[in-house]
C-alpha atoms as a PDB file:
ATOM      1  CA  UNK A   1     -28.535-105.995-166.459  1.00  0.00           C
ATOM      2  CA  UNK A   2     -25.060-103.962-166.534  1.00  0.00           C
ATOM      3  CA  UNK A   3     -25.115-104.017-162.911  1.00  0.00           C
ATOM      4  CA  UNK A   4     -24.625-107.494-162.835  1.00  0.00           C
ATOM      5  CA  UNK A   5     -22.067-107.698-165.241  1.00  0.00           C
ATOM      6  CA  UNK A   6     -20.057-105.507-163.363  1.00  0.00           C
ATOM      7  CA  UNK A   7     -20.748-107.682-160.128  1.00  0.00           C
ATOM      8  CA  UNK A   8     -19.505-110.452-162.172  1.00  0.00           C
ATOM      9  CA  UNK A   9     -16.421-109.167-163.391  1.00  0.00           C
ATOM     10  CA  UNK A  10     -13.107-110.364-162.102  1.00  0.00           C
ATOM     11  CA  UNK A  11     -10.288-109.226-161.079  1.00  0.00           C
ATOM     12  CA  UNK A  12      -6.940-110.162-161.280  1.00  0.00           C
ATOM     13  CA  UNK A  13      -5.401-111.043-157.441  1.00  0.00           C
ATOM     14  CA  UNK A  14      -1.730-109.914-157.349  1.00  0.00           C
ATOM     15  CA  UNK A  15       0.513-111.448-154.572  1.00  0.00           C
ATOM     16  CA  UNK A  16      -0.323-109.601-151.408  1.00  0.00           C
ATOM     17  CA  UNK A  17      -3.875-110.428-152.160  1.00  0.00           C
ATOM     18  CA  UNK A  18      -3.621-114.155-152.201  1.00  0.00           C
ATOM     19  CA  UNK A  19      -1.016-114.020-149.046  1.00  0.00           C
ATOM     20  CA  UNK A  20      -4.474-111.833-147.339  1.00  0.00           C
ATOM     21  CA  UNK A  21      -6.659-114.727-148.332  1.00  0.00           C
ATOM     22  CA  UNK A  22      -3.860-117.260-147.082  1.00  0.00           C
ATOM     23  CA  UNK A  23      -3.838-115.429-143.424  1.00  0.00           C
ATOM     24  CA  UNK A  24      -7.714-116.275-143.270  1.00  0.00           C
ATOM     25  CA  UNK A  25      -7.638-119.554-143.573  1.00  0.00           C
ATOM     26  CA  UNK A  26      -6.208-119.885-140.150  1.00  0.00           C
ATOM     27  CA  UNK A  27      -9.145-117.994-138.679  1.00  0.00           C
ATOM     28  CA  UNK A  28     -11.295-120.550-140.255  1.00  0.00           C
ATOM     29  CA  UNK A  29      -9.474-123.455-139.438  1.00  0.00           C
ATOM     30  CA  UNK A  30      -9.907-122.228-135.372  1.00  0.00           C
ATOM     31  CA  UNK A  31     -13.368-122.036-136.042  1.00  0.00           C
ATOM     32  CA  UNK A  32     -13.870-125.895-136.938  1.00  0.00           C
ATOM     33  CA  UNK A  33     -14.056-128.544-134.104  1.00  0.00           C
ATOM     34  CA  UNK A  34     -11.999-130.874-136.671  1.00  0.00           C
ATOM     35  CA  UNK A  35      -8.628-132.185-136.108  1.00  0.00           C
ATOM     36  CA  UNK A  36      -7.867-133.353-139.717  1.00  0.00           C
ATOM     37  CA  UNK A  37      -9.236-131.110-143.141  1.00  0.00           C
ATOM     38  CA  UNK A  38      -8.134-131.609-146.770  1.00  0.00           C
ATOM     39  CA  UNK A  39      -7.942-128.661-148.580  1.00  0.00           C
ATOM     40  CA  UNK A  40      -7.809-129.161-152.121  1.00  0.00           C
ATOM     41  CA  UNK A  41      -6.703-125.953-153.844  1.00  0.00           C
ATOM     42  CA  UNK A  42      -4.675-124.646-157.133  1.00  0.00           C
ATOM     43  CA  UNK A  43      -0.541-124.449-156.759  1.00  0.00           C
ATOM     44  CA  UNK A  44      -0.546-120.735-156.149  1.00  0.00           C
ATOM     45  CA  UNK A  45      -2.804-120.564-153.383  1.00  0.00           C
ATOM     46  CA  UNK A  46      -0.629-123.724-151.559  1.00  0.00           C
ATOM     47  CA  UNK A  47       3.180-121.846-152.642  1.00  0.00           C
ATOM     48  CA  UNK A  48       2.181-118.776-150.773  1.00  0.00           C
ATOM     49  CA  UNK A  49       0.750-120.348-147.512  1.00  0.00           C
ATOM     50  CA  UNK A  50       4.102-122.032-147.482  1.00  0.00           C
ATOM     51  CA  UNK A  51       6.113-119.513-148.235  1.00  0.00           C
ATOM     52  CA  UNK A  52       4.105-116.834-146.920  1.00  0.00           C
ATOM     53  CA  UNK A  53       1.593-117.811-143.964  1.00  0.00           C
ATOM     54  CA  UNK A  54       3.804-120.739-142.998  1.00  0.00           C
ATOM     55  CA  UNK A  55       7.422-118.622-143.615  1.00  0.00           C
ATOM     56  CA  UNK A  56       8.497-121.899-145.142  1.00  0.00           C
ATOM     57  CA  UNK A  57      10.394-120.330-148.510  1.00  0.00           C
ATOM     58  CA  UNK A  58      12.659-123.125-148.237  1.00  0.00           C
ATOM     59  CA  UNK A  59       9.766-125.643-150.217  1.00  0.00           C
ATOM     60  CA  UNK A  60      10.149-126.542-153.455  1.00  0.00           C
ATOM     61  CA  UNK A  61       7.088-126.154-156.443  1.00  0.00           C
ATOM     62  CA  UNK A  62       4.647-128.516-156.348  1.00  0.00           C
ATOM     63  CA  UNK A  63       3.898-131.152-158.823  1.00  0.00           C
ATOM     64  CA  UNK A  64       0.766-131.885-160.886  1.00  0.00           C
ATOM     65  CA  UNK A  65      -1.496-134.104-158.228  1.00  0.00           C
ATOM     66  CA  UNK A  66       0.851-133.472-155.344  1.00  0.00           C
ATOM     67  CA  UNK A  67       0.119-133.856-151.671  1.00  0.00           C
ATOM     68  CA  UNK A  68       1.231-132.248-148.575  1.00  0.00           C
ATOM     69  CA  UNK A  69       0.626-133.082-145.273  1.00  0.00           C
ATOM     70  CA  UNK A  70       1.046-130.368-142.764  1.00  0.00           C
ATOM     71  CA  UNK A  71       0.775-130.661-138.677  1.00  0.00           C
ATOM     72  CA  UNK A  72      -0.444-127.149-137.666  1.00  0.00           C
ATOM     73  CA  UNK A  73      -0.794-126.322-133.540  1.00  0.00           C
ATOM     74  CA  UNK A  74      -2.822-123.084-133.753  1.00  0.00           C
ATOM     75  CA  UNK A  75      -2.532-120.175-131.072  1.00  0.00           C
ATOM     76  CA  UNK A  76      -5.261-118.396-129.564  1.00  0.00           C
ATOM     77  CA  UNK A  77      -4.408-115.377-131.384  1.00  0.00           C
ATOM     78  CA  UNK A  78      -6.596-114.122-134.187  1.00  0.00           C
ATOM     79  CA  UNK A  79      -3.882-114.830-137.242  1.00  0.00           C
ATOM     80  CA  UNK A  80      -0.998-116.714-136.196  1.00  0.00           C
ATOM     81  CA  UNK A  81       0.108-120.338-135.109  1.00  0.00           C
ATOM     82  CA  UNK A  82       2.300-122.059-132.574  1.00  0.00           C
ATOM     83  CA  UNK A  83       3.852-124.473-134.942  1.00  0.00           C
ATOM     84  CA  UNK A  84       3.974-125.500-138.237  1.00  0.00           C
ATOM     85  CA  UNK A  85       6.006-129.049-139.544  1.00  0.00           C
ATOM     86  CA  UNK A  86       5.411-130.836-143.061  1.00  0.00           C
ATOM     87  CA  UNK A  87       4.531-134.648-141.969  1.00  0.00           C
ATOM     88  CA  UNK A  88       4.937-136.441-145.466  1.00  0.00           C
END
């Protein structure tokens, strides 16, 4: 029973965690045969793929219920993309 605790316990993710787990989701989103995905997600998570995985630091904070739209053209490397514009 203690061993599961401990697999259940949390911890916090500090920044360069979350900009790791931002840098995946491109690798996932070349594995899909999809051309548009919503991604429905907490602030934090959306801040640092702008700021961090889309080097956009120019964006300002989101809003409660805000959304993005974002035209990504995605390389054939591993982690990176060709080009990344907001649309609306």
């Amino acid at each position: 029973k203690e061993d599961l605790v401990d697999s259940l316990t949390c911890t916090e993710e500090d920044k360069a965690m979350l900009r790791e787990r931002t840098q995946k989701l491109l690798v996932l989103l070349k594995s899909v045969e999809e051309r548009s995905i919503a991604i429905v997600t907490h602030k934090g998570y959306l801040r640092e793929l702008e700021h961090g995985t889309f080097n956009m630091p120019e964006t300002s904070e989101f809003t409660n219920c805000e959304c993005r739209v974002y035209q990504l053209k995605l390389s054939n490397e591993h982690d990176s993309w060709v080009s990344v514009k907001q649309v609306a």
